[in-house]
C-alpha atoms as a PDB file:
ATOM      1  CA  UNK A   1      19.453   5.434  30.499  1.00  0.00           C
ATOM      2  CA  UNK A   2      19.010   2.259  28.902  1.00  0.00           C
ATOM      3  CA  UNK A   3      20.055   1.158  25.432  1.00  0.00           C
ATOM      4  CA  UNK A   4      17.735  -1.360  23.581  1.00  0.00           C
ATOM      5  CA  UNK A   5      19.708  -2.523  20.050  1.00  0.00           C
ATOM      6  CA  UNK A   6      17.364  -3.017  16.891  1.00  0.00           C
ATOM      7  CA  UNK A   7      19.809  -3.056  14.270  1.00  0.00           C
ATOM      8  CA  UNK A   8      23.556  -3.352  13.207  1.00  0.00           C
ATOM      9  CA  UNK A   9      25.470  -3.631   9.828  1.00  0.00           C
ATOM     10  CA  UNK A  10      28.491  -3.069   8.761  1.00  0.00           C
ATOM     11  CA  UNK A  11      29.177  -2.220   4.704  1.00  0.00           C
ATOM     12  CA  UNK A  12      32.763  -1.952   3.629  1.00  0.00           C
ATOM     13  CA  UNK A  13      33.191   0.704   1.062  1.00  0.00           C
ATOM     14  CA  UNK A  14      36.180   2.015  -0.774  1.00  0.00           C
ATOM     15  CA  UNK A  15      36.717   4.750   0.860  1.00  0.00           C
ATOM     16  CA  UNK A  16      36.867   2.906   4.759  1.00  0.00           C
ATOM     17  CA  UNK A  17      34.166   0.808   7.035  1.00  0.00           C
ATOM     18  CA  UNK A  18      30.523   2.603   7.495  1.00  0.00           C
ATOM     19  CA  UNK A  19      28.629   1.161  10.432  1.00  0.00           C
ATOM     20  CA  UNK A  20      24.735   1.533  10.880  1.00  0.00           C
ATOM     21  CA  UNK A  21      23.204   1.556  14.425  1.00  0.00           C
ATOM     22  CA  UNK A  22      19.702   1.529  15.518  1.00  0.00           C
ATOM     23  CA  UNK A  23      18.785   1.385  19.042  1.00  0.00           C
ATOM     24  CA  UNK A  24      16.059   2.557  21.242  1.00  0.00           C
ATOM     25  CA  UNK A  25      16.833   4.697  24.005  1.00  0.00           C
ATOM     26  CA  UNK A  26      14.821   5.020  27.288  1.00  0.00           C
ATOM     27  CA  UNK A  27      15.340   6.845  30.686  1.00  0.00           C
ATOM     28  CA  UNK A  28      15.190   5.787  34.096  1.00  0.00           C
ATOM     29  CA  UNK A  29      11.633   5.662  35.272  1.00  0.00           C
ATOM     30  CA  UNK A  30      11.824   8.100  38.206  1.00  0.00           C
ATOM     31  CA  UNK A  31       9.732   6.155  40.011  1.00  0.00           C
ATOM     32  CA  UNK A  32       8.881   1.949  40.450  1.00  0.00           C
ATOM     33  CA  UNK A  33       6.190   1.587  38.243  1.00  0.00           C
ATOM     34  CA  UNK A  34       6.161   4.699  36.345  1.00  0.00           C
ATOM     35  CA  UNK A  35       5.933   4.132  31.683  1.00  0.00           C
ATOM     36  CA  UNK A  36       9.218   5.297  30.625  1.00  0.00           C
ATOM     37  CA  UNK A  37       8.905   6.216  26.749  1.00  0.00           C
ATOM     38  CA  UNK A  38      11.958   4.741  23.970  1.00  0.00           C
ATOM     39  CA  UNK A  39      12.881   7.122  21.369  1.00  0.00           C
ATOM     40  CA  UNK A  40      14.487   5.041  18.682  1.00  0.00           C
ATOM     41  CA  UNK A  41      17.501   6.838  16.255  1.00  0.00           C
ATOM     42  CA  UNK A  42      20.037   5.492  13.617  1.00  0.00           C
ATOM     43  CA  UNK A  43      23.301   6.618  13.349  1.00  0.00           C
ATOM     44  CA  UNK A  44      25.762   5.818  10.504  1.00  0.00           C
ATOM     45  CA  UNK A  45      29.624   6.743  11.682  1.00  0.00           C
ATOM     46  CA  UNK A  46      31.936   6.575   8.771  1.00  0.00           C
ATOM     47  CA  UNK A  47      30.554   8.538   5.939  1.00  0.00           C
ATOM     48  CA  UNK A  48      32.773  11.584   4.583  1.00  0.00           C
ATOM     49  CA  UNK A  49      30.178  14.270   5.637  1.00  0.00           C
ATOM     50  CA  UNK A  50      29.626  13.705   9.243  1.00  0.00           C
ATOM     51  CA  UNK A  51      27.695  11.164  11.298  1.00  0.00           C
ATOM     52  CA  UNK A  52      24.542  10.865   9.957  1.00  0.00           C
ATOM     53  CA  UNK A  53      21.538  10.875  12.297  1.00  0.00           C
ATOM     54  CA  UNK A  54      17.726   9.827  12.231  1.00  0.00           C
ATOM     55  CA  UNK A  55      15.500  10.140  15.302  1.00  0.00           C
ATOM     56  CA  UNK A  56      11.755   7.517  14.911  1.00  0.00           C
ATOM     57  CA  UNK A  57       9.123   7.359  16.795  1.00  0.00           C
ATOM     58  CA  UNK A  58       8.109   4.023  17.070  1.00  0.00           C
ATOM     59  CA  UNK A  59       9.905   0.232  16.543  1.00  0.00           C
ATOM     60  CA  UNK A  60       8.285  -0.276  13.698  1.00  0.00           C
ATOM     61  CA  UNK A  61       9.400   3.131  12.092  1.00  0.00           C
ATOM     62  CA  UNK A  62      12.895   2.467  13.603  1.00  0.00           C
ATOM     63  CA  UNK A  63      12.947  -1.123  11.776  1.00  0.00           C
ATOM     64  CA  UNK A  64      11.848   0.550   8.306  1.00  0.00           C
ATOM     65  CA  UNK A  65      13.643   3.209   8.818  1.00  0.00           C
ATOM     66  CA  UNK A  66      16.881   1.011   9.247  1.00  0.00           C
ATOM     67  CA  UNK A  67      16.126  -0.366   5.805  1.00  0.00           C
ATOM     68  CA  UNK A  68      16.026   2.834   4.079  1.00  0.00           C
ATOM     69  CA  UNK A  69      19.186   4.070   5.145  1.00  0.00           C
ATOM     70  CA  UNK A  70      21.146   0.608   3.958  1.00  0.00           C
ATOM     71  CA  UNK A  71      18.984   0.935   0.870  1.00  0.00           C
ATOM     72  CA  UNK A  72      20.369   4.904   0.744  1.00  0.00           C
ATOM     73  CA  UNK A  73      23.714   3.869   1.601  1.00  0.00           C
ATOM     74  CA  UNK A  74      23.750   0.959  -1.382  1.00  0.00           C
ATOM     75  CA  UNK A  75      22.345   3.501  -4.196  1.00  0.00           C
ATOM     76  CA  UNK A  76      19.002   1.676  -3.742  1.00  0.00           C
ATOM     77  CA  UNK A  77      16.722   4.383  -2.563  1.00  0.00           C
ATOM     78  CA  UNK A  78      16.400   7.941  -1.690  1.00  0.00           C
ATOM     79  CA  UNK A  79      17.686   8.998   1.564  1.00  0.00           C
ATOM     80  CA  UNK A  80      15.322   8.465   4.653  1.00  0.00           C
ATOM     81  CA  UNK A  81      13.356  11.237   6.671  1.00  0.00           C
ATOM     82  CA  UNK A  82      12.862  10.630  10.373  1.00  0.00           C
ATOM     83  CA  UNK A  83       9.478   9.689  10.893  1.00  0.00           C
ATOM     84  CA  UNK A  84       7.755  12.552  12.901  1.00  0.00           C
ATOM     85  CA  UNK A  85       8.397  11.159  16.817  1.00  0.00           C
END
């Protein structure tokens, strides 16, 4: 498995840190040569809840996507959906 980073940030609220990650993640081609697909996902680790989790399809999606959920996390926007993979 390889890990491809897109994205990190780090806000600082009052209640502890809350760090956003968005990465690609691809398998090992089973054979020399062979496409291996990336899924992209953002996790957010430090919310009260739970980890949060959003799976994209594309980089582009996984880019956008990344802004959303700062915009979400800030109280400027509505939270994300995963774009359909």
């Amino acid at each position: 498995m390889t890990l491809y980073p897109v994205a990190d940030d780090v806000l600082f609220a009052p209640g502890g840190r809350v760090v956003i990650r968005t990465y690609g993640v691809a398998s090992v081609a089973a054979h020399e040569g062979e496409a291996t697909t990336v899924s992209y996902r953002t996790w957010v680790t430090g919310v009260r809840d739970q980890p949060r989790y959003w799976r994209w399809g594309h980089f582009e999606d996984a880019c956008h996507g990344h802004r959303k959920v700062l915009e979400w996390l800030t109280g400027r926007g509505p939270q994300p959906h995963a774009a359909a993979a």
